[in-house]
Protein backbone atom coordinates (compact mmCIF):
# COMPACT_ATOMS: atom_id res chain seq x y z
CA UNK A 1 -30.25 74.06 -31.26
CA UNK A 2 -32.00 78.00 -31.91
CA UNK A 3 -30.36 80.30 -29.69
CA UNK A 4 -33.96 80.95 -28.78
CA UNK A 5 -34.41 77.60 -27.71
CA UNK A 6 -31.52 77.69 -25.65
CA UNK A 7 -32.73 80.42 -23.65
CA UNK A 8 -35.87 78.55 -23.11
CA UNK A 9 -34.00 75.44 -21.83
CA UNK A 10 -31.53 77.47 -20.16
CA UNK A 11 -34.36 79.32 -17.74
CA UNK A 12 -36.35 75.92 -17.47
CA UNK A 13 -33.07 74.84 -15.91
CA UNK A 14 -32.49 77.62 -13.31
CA UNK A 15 -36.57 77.22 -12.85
CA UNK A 16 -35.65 73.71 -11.64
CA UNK A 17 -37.11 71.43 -14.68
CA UNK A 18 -34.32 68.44 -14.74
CA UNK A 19 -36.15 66.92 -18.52
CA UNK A 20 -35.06 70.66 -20.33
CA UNK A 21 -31.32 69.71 -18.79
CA UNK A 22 -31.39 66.53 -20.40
CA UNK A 23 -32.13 68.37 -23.85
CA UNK A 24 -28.86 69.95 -23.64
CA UNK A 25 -27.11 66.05 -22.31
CA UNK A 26 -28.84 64.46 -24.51
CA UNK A 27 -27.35 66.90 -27.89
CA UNK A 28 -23.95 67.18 -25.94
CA UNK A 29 -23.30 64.09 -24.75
CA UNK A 30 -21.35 62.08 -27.04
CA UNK A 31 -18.72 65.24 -28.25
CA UNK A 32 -18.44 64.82 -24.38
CA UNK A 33 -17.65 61.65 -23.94
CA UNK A 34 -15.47 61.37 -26.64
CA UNK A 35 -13.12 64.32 -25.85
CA UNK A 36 -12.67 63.06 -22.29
CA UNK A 37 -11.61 60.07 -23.49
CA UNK A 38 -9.32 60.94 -25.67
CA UNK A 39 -7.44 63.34 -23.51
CA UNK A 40 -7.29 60.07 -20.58
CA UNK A 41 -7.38 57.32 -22.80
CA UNK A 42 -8.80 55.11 -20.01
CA UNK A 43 -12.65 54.55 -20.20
CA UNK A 44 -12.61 54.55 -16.52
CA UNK A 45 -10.83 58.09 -15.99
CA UNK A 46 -13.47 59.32 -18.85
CA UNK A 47 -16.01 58.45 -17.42
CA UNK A 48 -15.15 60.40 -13.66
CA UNK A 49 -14.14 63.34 -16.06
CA UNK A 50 -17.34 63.24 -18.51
CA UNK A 51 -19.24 63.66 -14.78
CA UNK A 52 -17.19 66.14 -13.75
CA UNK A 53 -17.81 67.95 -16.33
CA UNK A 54 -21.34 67.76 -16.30
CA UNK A 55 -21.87 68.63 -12.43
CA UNK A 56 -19.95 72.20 -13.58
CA UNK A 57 -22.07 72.78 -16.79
CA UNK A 58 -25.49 72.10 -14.45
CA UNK A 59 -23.94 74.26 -11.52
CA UNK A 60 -22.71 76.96 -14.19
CA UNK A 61 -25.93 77.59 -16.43
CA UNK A 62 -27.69 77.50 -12.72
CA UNK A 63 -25.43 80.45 -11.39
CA UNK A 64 -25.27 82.25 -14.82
CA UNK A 65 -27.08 85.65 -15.19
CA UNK A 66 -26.56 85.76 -19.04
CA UNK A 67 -25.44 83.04 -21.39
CA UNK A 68 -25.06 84.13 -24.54
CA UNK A 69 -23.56 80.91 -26.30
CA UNK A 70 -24.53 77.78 -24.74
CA UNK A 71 -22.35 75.42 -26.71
CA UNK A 72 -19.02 78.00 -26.21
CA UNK A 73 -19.63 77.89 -22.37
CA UNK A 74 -20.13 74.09 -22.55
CA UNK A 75 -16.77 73.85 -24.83
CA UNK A 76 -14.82 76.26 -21.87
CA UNK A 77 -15.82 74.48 -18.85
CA UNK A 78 -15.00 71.23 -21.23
CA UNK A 79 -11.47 72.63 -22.43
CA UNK A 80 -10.87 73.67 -18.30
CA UNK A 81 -12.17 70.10 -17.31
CA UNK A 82 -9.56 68.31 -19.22
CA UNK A 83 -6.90 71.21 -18.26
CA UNK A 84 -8.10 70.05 -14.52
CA UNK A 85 -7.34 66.72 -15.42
CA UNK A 86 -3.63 67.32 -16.75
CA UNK A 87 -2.60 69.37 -13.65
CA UNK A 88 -3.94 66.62 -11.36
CA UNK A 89 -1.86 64.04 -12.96
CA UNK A 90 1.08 66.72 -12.66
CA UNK A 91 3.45 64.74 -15.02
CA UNK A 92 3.24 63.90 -18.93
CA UNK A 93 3.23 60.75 -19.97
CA UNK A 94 5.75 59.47 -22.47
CA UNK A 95 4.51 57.36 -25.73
CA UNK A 96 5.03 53.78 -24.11
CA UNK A 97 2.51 54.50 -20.88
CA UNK A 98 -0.22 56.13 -23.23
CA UNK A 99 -0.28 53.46 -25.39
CA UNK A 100 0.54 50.43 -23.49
CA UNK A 101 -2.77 48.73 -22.93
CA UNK A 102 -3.73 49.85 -27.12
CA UNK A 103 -2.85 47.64 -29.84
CA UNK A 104 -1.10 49.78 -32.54
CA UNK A 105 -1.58 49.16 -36.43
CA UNK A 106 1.47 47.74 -38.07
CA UNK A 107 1.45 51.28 -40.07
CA UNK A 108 2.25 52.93 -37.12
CA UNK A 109 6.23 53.43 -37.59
CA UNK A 110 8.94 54.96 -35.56
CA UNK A 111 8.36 58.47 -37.29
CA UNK A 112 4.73 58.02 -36.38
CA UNK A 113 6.21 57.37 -32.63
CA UNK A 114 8.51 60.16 -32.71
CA UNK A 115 5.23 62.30 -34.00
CA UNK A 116 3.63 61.31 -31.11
CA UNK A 117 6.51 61.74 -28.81
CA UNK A 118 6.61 65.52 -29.93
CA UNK A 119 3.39 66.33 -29.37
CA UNK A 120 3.69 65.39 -25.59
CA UNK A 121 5.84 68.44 -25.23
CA UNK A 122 2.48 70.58 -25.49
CA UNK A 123 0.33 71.20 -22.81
CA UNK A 124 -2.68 70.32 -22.66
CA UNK A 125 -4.60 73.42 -23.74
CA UNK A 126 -2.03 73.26 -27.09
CA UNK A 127 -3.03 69.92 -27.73
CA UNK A 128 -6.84 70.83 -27.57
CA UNK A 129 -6.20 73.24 -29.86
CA UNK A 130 -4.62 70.57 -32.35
CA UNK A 131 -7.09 68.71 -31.57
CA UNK A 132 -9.71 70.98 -32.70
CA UNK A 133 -8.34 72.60 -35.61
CA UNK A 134 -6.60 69.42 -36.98
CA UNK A 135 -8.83 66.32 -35.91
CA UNK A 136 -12.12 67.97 -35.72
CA UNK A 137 -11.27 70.06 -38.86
CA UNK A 138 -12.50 73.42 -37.09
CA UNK A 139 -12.03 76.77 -38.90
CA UNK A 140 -10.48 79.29 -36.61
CA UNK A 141 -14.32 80.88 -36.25
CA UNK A 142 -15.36 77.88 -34.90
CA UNK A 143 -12.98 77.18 -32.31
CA UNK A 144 -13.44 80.94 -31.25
CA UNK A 145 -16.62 80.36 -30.71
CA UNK A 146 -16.30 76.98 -29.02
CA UNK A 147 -13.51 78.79 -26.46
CA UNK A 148 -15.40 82.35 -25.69
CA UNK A 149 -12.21 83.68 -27.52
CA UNK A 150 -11.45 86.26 -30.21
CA UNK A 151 -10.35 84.38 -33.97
CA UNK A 152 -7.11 86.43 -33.62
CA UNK A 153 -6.03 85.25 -30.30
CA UNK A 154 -6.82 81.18 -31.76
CA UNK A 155 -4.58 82.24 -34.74
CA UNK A 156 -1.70 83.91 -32.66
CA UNK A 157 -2.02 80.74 -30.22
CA UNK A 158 -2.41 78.46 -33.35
CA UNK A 159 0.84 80.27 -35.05
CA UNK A 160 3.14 79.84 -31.76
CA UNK A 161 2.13 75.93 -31.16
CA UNK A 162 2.64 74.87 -34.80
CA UNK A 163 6.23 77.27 -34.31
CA UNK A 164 7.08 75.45 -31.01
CA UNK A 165 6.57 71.87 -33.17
CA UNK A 166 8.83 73.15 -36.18
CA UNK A 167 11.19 73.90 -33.54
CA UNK A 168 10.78 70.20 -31.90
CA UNK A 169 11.17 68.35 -34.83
């Protein structure tokens, strides 16, 4: 999507037209959806999470003077929605209550487990990060972007998570 367009969508919104929101649900829907679900793992939790989310974009671009990157402010109030979601449950889960309802490939051994184990000590913003950078394969630029943050401040956070894992392993 032009930034153009997105300015045209964006003031159809605030002017009240609910077909030029579902332009930007319709392009934004799945990354959505999947993200949510993989920081609950439960469908069910996703789902209340994915609408969360989407009730703060829609009230956000409507109180916004000025957005200047549509997909960064969708990817903050994302990243703060699944923050949200971690303080709420105010406890980390270990390995066996993540995974109990999933069926794990033989391949996964107890290194694997113990990888998994380790990255529970993160919080949640860290594991977004790893996330991003590591399972969506984003460049530092990219994730700056995404987050509304300078591509120094991703590498200085990016340098201290991957220090606290050397550290835990």
């Amino acid at each position: 999507m032009k930034q153009q367009e997105e300015k045209e969508i964006i003031a159809a919104i605030k002017a009240g037209d609910k077909k030029a929101f579902s332009k930007i649900y319709n392009r934004y829907k799945k990354m959505i959806y999947k993200e949510c679900y993989i920081a609950t793992l439960n469908k069910e939790e996703a789902k209340d999470l994915f609408q969360d989310v989407w009730v703060k974009i829609y009230l956000s671009i409507k109180r916004s003077k000025n957005i200047q990157n549509l997909k960064g402010l969708i990817y903050s109030i994302l990243r703060t929605g699944i923050i949200d979601y971690f303080r709420k449950r105010k406890r980390t889960l270990s390995y066996e209550e993540v995974f109990e309802d999933i069926s794990l490939p033989e391949s996964f051994d107890s290194e694997t487990k113990a990888e998994l184990n380790i990255l529970q000590n993160l919080s949640p913003f860290e594991r977004y990060l790893i996330y991003l950078r590591f399972y969506e394969e984003k460049s530092t630029k990219e994730i700056a972007q995404l987050l509304n943050m300078s591509e120094n401040n991703v590498r200085v956070k990016m340098h201290r998570i991957l220090q606290k894992l050397r550290r835990l392993i």
